[in-house]
N, C-alpha and C. Protein backbone atom coordinates (compact mmCIF):
# COMPACT_ATOMS: atom_id res chain seq x y z
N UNK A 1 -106.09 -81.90 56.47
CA UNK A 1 -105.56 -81.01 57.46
C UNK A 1 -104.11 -81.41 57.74
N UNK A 2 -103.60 -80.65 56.79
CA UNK A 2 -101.84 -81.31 57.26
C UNK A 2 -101.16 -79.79 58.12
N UNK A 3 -101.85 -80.21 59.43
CA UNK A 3 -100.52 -79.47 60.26
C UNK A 3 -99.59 -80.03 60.90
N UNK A 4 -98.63 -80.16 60.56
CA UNK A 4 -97.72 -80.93 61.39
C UNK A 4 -96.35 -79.94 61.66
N UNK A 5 -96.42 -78.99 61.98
CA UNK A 5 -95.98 -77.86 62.63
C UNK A 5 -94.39 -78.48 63.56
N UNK A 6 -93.48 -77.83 64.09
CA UNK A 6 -92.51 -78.38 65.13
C UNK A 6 -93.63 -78.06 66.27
N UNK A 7 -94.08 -76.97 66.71
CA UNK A 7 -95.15 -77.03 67.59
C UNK A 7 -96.38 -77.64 67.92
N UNK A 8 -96.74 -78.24 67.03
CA UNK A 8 -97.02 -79.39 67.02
C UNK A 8 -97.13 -80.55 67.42
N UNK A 9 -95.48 -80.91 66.97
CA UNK A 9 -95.46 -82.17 67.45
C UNK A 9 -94.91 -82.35 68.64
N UNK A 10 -94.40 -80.94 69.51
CA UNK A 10 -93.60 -80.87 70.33
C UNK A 10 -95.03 -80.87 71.65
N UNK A 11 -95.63 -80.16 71.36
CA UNK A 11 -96.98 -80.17 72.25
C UNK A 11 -97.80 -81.55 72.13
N UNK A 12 -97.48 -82.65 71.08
CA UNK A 12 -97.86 -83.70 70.95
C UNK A 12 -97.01 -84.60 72.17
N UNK A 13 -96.02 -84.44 71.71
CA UNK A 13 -95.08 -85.08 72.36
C UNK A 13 -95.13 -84.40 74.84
N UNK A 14 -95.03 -83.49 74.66
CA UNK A 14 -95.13 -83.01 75.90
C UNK A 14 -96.62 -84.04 76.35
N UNK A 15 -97.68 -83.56 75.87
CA UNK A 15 -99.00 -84.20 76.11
C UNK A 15 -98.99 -85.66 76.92
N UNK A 16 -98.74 -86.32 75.90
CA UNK A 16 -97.84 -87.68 76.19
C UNK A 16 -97.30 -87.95 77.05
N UNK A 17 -96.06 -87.21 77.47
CA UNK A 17 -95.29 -87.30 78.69
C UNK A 17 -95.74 -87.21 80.23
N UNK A 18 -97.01 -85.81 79.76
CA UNK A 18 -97.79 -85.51 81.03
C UNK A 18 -98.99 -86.55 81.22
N UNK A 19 -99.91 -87.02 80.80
CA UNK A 19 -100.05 -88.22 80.31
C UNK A 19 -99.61 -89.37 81.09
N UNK A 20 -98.37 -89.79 81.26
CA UNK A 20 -98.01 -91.19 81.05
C UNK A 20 -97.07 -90.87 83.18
N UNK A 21 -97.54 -89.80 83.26
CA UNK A 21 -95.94 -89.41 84.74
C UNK A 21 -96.68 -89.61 86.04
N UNK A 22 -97.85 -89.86 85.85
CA UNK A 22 -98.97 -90.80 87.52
C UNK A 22 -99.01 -91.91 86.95
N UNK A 23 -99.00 -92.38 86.13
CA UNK A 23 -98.92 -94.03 85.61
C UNK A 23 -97.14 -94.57 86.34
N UNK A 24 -96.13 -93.72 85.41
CA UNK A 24 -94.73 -93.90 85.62
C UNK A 24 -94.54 -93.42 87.69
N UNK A 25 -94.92 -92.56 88.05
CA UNK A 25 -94.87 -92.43 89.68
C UNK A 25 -95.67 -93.16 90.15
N UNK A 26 -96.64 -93.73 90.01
CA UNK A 26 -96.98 -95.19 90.99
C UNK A 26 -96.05 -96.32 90.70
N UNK A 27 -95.83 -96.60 89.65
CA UNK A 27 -94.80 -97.74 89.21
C UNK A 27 -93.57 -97.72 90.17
N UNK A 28 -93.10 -96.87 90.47
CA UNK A 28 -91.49 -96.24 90.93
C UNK A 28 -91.62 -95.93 92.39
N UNK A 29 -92.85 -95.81 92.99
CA UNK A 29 -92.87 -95.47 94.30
C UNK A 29 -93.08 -96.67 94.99
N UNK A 30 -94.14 -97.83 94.36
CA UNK A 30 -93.88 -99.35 94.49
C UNK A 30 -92.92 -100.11 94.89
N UNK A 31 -92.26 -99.69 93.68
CA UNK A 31 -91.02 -100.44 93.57
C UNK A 31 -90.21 -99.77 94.73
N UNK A 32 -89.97 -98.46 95.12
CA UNK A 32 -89.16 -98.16 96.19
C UNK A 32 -89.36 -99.32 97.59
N UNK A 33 -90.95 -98.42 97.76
CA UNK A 33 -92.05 -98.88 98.44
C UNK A 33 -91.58 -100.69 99.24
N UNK A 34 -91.31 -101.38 98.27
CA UNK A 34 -91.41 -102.83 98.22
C UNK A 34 -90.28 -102.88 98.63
N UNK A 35 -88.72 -102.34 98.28
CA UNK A 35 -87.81 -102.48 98.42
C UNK A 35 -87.07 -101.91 100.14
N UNK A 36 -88.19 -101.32 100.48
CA UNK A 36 -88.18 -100.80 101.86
C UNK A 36 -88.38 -101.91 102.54
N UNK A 37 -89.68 -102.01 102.26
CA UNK A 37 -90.78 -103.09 103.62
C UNK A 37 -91.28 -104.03 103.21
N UNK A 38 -90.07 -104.87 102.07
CA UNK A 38 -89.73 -106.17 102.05
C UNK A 38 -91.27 -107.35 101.85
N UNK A 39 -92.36 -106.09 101.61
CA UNK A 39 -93.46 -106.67 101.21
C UNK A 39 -93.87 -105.80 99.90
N UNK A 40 -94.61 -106.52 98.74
CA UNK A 40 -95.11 -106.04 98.17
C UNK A 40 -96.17 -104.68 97.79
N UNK A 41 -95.82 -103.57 97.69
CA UNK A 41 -96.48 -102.27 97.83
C UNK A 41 -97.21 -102.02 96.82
N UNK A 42 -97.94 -102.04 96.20
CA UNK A 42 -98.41 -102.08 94.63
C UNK A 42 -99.84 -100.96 94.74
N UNK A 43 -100.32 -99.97 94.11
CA UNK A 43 -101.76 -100.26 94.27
C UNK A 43 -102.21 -100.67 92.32
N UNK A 44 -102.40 -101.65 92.15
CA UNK A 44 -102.39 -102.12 90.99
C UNK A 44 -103.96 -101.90 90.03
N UNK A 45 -104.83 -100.92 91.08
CA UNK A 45 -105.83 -100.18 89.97
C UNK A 45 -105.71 -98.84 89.73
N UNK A 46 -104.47 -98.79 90.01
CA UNK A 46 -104.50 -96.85 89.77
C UNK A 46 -103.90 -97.13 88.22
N UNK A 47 -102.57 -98.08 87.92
CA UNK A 47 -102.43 -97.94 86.62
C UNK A 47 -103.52 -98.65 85.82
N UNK A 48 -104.37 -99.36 85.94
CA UNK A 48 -105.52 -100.06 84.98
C UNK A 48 -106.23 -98.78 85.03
N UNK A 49 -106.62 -97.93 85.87
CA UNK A 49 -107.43 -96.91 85.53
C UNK A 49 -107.29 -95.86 85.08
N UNK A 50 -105.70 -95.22 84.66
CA UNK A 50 -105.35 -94.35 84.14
C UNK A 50 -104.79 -94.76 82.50
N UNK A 51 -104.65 -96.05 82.44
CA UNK A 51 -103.69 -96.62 81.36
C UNK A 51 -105.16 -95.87 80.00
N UNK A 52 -106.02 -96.37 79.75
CA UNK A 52 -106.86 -95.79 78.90
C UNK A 52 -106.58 -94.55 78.52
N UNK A 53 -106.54 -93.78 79.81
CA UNK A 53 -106.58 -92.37 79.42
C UNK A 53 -105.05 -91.73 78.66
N UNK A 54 -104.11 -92.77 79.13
CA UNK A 54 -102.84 -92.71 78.41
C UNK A 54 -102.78 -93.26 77.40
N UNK A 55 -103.25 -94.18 77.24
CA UNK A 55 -103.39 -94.52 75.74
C UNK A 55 -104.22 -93.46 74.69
N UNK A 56 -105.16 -92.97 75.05
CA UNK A 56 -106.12 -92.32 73.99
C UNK A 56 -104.83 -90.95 74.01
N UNK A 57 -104.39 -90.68 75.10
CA UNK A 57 -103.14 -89.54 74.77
C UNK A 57 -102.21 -89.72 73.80
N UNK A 58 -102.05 -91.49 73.67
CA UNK A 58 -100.76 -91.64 72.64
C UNK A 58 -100.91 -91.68 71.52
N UNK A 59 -102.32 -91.36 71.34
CA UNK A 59 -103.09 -91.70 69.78
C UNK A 59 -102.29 -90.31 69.33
């Protein structure tokens, strides 16, 4: 099955992105987060529990 289409890979690629942007917005709101109130803001099982599902996306 060789489709490898520009649509394709462009919907491959989008997938991915959507995918990976609640992993990348907890990371970044943290880090704001922390940089506010000088304490650590993390919630550090939202990315362990989404990271799988981003990974099987990057396949």
């Amino acid at each position: 099955m060789q489709n490898r289409g520009v649509l394709t890979k462009v919907l491959a690629v989008a997938g991915t992105v959507l995918v990976w942007i609640p992993i990348l917005f907890t990371i970044i709101t943290a880090v704001i987060g922390t940089i506010y109130a000088r304490r650590v803001r993390f919630d550090f099982l939202m990315p362990a529990e989404l990271f799988p599902i981003a990974l099987v996306g990057a396949l």
